[in-house]
PDB file of N, CA and C in Angstrom:
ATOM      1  N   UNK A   1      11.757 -17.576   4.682  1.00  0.00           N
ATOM      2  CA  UNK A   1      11.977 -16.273   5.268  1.00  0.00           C
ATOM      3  C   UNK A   1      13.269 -15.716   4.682  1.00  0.00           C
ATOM      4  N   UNK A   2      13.410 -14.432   4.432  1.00  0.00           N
ATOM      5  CA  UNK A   2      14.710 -13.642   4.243  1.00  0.00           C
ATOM      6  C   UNK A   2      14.937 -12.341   4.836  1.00  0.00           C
ATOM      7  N   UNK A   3      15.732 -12.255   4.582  1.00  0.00           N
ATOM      8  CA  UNK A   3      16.761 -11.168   5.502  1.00  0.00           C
ATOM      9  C   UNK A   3      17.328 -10.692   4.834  1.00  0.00           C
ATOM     10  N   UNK A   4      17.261  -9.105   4.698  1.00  0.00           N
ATOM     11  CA  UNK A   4      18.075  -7.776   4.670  1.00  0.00           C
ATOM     12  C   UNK A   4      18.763  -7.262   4.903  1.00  0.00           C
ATOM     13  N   UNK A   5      19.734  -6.804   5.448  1.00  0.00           N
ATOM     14  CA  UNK A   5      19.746  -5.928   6.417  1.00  0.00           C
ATOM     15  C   UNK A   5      21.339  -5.298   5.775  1.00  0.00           C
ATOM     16  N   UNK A   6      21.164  -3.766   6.580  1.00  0.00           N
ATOM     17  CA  UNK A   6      22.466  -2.946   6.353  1.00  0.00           C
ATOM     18  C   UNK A   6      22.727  -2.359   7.827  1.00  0.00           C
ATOM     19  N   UNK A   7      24.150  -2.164   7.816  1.00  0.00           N
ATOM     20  CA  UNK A   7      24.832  -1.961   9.133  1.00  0.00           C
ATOM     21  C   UNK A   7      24.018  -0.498   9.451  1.00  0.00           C
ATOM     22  N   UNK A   8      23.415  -0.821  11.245  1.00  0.00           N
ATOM     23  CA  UNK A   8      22.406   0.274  11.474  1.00  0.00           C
ATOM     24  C   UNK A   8      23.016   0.356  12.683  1.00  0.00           C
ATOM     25  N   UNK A   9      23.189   1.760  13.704  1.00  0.00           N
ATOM     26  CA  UNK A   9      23.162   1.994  14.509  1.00  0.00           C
ATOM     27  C   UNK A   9      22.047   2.672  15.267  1.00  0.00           C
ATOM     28  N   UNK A  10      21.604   2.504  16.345  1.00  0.00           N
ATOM     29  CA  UNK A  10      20.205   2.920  17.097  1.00  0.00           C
ATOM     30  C   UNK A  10      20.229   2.934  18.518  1.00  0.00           C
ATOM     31  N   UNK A  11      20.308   4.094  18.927  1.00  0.00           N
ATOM     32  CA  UNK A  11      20.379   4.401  20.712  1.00  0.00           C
ATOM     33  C   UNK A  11      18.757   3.774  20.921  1.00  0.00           C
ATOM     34  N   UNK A  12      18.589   2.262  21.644  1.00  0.00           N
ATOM     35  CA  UNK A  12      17.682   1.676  21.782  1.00  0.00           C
ATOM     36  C   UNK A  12      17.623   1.060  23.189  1.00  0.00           C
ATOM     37  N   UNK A  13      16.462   0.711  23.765  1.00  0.00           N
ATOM     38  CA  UNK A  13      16.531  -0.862  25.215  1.00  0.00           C
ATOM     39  C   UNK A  13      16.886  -1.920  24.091  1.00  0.00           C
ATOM     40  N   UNK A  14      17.953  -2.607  24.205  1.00  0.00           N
ATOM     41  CA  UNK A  14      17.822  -3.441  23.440  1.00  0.00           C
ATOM     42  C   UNK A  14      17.030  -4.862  23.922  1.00  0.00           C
ATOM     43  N   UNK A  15      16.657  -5.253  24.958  1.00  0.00           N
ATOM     44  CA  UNK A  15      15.540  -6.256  25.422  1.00  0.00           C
ATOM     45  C   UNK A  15      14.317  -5.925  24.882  1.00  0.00           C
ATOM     46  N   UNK A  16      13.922  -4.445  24.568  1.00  0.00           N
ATOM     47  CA  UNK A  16      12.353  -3.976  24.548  1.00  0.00           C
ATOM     48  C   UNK A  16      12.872  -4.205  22.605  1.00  0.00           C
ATOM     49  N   UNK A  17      13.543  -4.147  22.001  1.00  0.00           N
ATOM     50  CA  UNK A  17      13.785  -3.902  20.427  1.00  0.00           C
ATOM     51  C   UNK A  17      13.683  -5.642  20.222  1.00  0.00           C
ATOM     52  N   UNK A  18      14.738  -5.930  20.993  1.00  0.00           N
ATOM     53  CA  UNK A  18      14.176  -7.626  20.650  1.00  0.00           C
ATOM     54  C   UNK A  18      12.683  -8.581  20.836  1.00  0.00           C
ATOM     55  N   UNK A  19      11.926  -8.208  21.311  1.00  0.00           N
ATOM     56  CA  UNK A  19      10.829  -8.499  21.974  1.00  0.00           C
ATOM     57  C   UNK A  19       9.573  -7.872  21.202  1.00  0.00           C
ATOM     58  N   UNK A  20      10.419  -6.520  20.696  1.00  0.00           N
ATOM     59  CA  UNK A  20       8.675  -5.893  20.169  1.00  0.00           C
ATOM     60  C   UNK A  20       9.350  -6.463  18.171  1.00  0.00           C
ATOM     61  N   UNK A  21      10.787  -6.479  17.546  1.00  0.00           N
ATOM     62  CA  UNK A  21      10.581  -7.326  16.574  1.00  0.00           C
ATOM     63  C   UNK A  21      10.323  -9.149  16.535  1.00  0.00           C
ATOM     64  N   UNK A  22      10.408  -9.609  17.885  1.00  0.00           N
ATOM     65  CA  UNK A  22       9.854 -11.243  17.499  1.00  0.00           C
ATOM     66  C   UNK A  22       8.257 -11.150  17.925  1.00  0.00           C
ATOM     67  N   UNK A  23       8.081 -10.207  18.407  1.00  0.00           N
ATOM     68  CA  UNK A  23       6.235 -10.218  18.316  1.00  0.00           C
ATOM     69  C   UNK A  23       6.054  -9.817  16.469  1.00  0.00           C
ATOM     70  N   UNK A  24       6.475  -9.186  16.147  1.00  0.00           N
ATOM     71  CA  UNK A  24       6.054  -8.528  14.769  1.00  0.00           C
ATOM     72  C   UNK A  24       6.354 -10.146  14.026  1.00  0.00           C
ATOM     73  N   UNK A  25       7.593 -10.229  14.047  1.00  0.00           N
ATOM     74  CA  UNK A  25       7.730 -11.988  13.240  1.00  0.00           C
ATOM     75  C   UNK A  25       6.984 -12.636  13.665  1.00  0.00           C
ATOM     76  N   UNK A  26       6.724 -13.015  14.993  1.00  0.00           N
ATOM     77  CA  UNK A  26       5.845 -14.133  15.163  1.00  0.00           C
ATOM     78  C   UNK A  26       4.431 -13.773  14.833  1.00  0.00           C
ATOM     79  N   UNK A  27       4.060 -12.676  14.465  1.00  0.00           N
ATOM     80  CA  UNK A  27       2.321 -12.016  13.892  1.00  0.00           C
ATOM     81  C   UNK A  27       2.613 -12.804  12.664  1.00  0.00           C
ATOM     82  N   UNK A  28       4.051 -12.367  11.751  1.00  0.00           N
ATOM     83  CA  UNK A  28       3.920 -12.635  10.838  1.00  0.00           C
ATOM     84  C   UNK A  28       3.830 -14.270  10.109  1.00  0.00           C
ATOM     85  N   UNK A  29       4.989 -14.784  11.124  1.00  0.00           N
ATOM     86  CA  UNK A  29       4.681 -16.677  10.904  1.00  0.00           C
ATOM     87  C   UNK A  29       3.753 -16.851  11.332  1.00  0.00           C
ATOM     88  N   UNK A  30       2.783 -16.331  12.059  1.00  0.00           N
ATOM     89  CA  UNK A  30       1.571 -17.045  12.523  1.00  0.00           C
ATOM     90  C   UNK A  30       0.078 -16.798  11.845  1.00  0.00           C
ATOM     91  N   UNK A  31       0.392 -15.701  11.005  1.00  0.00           N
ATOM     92  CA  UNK A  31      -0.932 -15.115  10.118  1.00  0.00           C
ATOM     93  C   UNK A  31      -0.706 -14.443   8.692  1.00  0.00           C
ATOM     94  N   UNK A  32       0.797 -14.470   8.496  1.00  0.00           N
ATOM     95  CA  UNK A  32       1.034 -14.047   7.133  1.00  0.00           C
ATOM     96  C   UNK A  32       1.328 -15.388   5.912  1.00  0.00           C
ATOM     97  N   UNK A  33       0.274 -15.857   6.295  1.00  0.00           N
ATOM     98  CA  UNK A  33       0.081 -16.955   4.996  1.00  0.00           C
ATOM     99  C   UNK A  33      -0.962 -17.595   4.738  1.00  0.00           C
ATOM    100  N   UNK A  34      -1.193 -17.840   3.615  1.00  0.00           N
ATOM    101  CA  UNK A  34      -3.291 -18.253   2.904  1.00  0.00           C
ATOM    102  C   UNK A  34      -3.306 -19.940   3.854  1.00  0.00           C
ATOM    103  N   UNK A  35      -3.853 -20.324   4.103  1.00  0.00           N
ATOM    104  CA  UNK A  35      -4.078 -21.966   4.605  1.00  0.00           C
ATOM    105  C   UNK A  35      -3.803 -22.507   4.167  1.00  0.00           C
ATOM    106  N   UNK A  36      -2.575 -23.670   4.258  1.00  0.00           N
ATOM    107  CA  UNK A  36      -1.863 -24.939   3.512  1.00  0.00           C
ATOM    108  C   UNK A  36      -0.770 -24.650   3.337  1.00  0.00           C
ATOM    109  N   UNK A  37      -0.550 -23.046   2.759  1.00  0.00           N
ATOM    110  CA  UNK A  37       0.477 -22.860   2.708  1.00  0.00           C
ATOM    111  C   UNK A  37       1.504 -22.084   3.415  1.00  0.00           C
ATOM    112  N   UNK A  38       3.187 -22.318   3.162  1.00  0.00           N
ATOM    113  CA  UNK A  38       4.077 -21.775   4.175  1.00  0.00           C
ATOM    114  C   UNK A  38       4.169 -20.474   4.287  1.00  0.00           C
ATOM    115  N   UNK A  39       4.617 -20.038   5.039  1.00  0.00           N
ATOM    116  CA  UNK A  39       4.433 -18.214   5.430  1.00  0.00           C
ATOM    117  C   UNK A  39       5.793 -18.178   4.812  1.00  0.00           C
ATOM    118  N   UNK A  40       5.851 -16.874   4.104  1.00  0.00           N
ATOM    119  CA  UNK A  40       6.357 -16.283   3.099  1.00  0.00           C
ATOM    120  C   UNK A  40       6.683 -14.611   4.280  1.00  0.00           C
ATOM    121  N   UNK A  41       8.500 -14.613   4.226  1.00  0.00           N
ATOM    122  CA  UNK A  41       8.093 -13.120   5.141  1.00  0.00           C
ATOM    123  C   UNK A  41       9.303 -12.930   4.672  1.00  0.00           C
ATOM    124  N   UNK A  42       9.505 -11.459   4.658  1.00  0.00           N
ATOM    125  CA  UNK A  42      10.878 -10.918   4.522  1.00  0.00           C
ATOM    126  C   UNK A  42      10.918  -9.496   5.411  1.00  0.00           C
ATOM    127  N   UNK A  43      11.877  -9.731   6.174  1.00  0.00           N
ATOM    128  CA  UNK A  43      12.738  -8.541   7.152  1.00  0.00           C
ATOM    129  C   UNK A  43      13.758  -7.539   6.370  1.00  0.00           C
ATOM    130  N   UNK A  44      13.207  -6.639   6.557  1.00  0.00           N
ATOM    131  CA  UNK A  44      14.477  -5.717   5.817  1.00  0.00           C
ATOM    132  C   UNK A  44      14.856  -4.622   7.512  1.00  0.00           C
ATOM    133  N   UNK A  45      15.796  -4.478   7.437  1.00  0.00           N
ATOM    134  CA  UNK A  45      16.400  -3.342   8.257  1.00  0.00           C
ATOM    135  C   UNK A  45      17.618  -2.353   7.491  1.00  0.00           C
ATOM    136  N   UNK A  46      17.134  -0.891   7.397  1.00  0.00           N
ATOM    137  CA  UNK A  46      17.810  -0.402   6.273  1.00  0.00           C
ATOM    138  C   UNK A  46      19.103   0.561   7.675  1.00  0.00           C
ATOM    139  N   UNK A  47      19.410   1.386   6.916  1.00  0.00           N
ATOM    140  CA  UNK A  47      21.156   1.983   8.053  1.00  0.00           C
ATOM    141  C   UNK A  47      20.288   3.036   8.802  1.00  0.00           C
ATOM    142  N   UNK A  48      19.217   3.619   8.657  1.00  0.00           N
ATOM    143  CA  UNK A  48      18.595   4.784   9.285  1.00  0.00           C
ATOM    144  C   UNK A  48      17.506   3.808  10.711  1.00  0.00           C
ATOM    145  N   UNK A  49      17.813   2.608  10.430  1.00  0.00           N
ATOM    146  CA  UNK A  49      17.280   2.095  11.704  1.00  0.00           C
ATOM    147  C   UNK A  49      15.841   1.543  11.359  1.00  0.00           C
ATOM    148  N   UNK A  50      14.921   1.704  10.161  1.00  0.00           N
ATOM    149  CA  UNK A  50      14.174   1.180  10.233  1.00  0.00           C
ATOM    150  C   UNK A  50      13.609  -0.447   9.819  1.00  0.00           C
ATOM    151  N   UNK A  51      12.814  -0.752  10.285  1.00  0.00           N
ATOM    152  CA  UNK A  51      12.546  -2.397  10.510  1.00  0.00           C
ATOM    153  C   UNK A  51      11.389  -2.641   9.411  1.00  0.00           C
ATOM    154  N   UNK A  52      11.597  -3.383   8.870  1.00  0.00           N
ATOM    155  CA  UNK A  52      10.251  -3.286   8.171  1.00  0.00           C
ATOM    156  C   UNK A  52      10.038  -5.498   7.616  1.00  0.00           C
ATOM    157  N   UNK A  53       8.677  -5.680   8.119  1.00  0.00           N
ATOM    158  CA  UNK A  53       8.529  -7.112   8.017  1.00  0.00           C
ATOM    159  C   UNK A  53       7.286  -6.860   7.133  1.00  0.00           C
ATOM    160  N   UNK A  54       7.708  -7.574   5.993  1.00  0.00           N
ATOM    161  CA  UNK A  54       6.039  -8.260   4.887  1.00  0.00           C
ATOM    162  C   UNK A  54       6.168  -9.407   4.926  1.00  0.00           C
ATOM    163  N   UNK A  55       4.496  -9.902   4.896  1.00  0.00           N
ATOM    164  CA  UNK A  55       4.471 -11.712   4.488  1.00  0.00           C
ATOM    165  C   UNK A  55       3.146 -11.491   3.213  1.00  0.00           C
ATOM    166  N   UNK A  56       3.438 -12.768   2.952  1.00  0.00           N
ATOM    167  CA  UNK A  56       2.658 -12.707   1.614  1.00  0.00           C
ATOM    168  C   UNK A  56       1.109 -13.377   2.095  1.00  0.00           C
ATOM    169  N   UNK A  57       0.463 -13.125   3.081  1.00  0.00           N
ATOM    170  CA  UNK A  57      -0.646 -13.609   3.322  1.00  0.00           C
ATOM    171  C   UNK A  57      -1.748 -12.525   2.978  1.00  0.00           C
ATOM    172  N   UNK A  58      -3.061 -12.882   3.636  1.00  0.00           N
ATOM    173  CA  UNK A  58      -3.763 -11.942   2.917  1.00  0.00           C
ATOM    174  C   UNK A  58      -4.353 -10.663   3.567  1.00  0.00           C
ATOM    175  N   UNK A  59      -3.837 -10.496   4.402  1.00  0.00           N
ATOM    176  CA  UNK A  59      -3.328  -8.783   4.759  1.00  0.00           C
ATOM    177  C   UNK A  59      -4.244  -9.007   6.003  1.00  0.00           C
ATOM    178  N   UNK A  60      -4.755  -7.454   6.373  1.00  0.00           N
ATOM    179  CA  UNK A  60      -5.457  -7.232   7.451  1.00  0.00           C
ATOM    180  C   UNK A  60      -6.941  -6.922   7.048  1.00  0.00           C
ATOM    181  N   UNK A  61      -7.645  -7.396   7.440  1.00  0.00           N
ATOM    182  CA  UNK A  61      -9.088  -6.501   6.775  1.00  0.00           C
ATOM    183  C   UNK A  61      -9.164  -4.940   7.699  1.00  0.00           C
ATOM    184  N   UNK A  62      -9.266  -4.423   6.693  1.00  0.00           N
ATOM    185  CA  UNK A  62      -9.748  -2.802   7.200  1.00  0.00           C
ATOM    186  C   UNK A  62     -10.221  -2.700   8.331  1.00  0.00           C
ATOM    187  N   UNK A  63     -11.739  -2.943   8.518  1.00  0.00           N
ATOM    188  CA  UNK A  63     -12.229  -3.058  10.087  1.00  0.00           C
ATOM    189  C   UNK A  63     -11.443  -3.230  11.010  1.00  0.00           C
ATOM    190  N   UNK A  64     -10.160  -4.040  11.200  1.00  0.00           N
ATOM    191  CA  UNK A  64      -9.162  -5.220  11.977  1.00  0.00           C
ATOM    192  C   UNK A  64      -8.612  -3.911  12.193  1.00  0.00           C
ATOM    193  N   UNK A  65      -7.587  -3.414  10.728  1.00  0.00           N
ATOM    194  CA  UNK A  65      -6.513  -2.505  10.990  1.00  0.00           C
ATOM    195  C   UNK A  65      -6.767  -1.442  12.488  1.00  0.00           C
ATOM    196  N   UNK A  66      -7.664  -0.635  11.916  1.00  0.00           N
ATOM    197  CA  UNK A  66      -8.064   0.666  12.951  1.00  0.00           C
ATOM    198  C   UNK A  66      -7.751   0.236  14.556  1.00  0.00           C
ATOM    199  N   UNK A  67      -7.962  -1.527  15.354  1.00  0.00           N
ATOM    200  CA  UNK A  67      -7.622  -1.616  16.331  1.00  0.00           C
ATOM    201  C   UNK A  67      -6.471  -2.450  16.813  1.00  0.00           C
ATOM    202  N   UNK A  68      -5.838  -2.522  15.403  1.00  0.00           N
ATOM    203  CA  UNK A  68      -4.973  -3.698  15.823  1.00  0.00           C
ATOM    204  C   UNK A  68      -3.791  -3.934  16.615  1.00  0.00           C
ATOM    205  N   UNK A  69      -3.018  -1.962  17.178  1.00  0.00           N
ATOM    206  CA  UNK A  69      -2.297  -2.011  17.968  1.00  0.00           C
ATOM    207  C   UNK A  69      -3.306  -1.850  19.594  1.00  0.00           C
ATOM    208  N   UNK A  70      -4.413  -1.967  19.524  1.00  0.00           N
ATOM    209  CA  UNK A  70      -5.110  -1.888  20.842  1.00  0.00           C
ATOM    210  C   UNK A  70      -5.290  -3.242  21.846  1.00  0.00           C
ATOM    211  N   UNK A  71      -4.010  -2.715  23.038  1.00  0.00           N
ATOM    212  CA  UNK A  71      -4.278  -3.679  23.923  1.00  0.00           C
ATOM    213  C   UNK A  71      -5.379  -4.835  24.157  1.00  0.00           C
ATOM    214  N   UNK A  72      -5.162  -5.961  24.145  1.00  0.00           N
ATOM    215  CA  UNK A  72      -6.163  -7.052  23.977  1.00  0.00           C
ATOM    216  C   UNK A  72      -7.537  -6.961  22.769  1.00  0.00           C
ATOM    217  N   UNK A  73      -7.074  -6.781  21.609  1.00  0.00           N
ATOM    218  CA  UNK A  73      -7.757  -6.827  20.942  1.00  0.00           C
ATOM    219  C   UNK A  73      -6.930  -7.588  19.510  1.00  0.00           C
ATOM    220  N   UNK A  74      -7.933  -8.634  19.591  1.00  0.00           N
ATOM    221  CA  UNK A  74      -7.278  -9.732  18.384  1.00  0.00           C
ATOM    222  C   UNK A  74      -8.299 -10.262  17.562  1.00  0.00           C
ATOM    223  N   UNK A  75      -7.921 -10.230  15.968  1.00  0.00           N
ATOM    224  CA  UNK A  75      -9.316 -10.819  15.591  1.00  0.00           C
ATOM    225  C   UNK A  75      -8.681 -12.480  15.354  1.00  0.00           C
ATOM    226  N   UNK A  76      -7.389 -13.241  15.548  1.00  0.00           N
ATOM    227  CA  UNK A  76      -7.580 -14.262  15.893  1.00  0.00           C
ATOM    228  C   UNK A  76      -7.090 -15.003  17.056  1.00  0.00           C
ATOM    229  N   UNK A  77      -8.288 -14.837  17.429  1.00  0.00           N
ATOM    230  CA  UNK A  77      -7.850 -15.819  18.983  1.00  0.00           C
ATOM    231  C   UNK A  77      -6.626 -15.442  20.353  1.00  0.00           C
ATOM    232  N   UNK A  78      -5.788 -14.709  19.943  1.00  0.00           N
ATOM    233  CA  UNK A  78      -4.551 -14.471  20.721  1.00  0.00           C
ATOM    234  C   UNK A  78      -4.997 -13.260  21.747  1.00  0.00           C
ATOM    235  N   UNK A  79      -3.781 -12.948  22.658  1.00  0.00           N
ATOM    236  CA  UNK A  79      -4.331 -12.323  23.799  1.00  0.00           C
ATOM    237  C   UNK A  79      -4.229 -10.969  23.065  1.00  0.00           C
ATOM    238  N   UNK A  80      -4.218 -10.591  21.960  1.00  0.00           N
ATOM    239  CA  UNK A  80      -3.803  -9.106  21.507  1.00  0.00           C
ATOM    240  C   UNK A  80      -3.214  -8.099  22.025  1.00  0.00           C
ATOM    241  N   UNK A  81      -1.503  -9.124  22.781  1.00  0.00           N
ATOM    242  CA  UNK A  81      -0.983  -8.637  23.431  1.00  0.00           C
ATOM    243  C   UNK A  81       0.388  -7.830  22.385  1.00  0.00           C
ATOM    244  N   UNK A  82       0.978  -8.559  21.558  1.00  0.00           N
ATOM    245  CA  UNK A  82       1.736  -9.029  20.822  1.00  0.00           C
ATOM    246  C   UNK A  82       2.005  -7.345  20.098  1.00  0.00           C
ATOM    247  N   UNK A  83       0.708  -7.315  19.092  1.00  0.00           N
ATOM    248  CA  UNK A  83       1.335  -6.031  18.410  1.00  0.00           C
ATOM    249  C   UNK A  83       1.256  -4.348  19.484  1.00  0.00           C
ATOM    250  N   UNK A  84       0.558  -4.191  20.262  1.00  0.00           N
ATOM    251  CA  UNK A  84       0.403  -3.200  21.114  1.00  0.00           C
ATOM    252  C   UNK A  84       1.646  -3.194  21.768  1.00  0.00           C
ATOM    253  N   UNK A  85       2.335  -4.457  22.209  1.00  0.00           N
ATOM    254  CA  UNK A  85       3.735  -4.174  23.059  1.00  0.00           C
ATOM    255  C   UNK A  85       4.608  -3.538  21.799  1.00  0.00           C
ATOM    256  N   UNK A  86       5.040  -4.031  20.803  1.00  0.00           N
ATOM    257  CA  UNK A  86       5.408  -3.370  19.604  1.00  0.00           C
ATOM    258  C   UNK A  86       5.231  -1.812  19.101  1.00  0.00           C
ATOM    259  N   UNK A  87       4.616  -1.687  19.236  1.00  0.00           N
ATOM    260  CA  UNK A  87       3.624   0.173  18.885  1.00  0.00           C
ATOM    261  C   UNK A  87       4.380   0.553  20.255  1.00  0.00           C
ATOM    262  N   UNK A  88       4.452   0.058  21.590  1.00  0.00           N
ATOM    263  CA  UNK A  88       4.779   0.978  22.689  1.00  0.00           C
ATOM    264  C   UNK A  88       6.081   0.771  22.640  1.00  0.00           C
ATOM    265  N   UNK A  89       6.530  -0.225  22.106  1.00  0.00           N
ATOM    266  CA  UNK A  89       8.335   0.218  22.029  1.00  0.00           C
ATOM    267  C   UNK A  89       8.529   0.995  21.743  1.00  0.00           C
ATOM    268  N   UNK A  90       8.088   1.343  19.983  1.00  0.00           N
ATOM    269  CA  UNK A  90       8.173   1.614  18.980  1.00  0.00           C
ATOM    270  C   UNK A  90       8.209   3.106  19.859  1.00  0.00           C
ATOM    271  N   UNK A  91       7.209   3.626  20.255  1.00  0.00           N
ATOM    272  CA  UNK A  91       6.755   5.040  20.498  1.00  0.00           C
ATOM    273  C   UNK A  91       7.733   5.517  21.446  1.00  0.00           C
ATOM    274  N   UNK A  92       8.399   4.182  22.415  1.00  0.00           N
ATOM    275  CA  UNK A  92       8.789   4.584  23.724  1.00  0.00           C
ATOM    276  C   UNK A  92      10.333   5.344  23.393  1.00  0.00           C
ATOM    277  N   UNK A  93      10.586   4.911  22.051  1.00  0.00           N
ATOM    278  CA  UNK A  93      11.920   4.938  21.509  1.00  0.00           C
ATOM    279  C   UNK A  93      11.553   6.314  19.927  1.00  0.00           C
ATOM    280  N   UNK A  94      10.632   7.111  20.363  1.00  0.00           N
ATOM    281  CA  UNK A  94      10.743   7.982  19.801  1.00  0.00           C
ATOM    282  C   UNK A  94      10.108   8.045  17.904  1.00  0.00           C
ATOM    283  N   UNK A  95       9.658   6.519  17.937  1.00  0.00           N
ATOM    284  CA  UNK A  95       9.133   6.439  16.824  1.00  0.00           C
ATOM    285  C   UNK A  95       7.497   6.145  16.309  1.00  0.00           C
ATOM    286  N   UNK A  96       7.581   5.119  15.081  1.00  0.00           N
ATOM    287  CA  UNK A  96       6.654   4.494  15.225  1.00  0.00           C
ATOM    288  C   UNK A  96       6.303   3.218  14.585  1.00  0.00           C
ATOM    289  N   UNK A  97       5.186   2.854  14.621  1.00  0.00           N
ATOM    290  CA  UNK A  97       5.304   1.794  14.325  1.00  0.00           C
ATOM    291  C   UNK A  97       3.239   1.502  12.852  1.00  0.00           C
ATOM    292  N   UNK A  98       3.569   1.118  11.722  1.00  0.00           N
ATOM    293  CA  UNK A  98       2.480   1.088  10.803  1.00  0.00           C
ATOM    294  C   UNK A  98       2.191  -0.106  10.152  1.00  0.00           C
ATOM    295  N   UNK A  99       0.973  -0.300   9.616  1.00  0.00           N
ATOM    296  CA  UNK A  99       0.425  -1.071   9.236  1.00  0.00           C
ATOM    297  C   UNK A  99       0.250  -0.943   7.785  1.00  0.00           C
ATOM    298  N   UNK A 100       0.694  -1.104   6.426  1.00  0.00           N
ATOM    299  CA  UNK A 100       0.041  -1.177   5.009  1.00  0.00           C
ATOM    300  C   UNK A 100       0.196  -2.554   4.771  1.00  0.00           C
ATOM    301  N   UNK A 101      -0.567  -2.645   3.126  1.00  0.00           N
ATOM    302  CA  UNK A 101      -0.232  -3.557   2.499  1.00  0.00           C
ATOM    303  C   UNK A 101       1.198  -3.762   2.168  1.00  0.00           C
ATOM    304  N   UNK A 102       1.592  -4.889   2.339  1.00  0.00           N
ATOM    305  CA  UNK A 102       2.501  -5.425   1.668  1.00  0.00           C
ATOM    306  C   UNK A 102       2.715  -5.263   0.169  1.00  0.00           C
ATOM    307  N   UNK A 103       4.332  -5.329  -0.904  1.00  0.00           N
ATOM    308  CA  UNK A 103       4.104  -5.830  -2.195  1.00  0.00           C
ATOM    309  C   UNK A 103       3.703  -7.290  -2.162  1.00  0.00           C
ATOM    310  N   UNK A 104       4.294  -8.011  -1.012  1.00  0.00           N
ATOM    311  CA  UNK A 104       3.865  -9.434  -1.563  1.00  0.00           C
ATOM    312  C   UNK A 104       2.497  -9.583  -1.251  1.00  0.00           C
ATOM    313  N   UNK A 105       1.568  -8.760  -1.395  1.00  0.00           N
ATOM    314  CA  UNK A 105       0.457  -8.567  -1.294  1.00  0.00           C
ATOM    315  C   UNK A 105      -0.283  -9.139   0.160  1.00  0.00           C
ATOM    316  N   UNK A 106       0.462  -9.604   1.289  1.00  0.00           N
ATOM    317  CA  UNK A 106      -0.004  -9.379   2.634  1.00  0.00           C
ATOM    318  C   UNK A 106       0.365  -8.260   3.319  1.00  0.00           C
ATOM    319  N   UNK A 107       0.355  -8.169   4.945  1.00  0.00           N
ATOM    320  CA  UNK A 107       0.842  -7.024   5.635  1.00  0.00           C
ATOM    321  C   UNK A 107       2.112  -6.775   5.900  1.00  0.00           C
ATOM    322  N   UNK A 108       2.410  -5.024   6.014  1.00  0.00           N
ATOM    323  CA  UNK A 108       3.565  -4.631   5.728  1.00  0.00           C
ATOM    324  C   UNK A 108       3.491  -3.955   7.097  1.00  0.00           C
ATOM    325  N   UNK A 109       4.166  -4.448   8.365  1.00  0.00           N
ATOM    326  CA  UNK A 109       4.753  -3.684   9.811  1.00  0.00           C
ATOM    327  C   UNK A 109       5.673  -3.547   9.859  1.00  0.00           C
ATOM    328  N   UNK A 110       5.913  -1.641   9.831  1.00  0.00           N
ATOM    329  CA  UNK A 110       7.398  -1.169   9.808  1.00  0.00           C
ATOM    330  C   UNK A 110       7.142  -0.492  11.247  1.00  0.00           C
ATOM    331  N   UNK A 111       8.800  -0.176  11.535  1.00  0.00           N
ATOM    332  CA  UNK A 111       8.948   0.589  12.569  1.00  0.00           C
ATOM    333  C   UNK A 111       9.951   2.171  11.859  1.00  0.00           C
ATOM    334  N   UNK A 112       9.813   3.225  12.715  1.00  0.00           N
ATOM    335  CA  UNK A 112      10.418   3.991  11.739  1.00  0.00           C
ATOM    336  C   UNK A 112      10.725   4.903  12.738  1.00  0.00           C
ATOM    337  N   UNK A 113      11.629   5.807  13.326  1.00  0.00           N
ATOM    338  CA  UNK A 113      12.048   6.983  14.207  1.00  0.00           C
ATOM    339  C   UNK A 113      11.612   8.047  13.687  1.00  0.00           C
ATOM    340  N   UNK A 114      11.107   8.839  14.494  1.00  0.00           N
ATOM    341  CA  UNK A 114      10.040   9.869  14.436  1.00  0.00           C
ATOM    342  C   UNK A 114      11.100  11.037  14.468  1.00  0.00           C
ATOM    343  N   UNK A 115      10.993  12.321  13.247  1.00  0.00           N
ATOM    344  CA  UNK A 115      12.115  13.444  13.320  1.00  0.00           C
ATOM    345  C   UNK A 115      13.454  13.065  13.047  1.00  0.00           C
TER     346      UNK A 115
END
């Protein structure tokens, strides 16, 4: 794993900011890597406040994406609680929160302030 980061300031809950980025890490140690091998993730946080986590696994399938911040909905196994609390931080705090590919060619969940 690595780490980024530049000095950021952000009028935030900071309990709800901690909680909705270790759900995003823990999506990512727990599904951003091919089988056998170690999860590959990097955190960047740039000075305008945004968060942004890639792992090098093999992304989201399309179908998946469209529900994947939807309350209890997981395509593995978990309560698909995890990324939906994330998206409602995210929103609750004026922003948001997205899904692309990664460069390291898995998924790329940023958070980003809206305006």
């Amino acid at each position: 794993m690595s780490l980024r980061t530049e000095p950021a300031v952000v009028v935030v809950d900071p309990e709800l900011l901690r909680r909705a980025v270790a759900n995003l890490l823990h999506n990512a140690l727990t599904h951003g890597h091919h089988p056998g091998q170690p999860a590959e993730v990097e955190i960047t946080v740039t000075a305008d406040g945004t968060v942004t986590i890639d792992d090098a696994g093999p992304g989201v399938p399309p179908e998946q994406a469209k529900s994947l911040f939807e309350r209890f909905r997981s395509g593995a196994g978990s309560t698909g609680l995890g990324l939906s609390i994330a998206a409602w931080v995210a929103h609750a705090h004026n922003g948001s929160l997205t899904l692309t590919t990664s460069p390291r060619t898995g998924a790329r969940f940023r958070t980003a302030r809206q305006g």
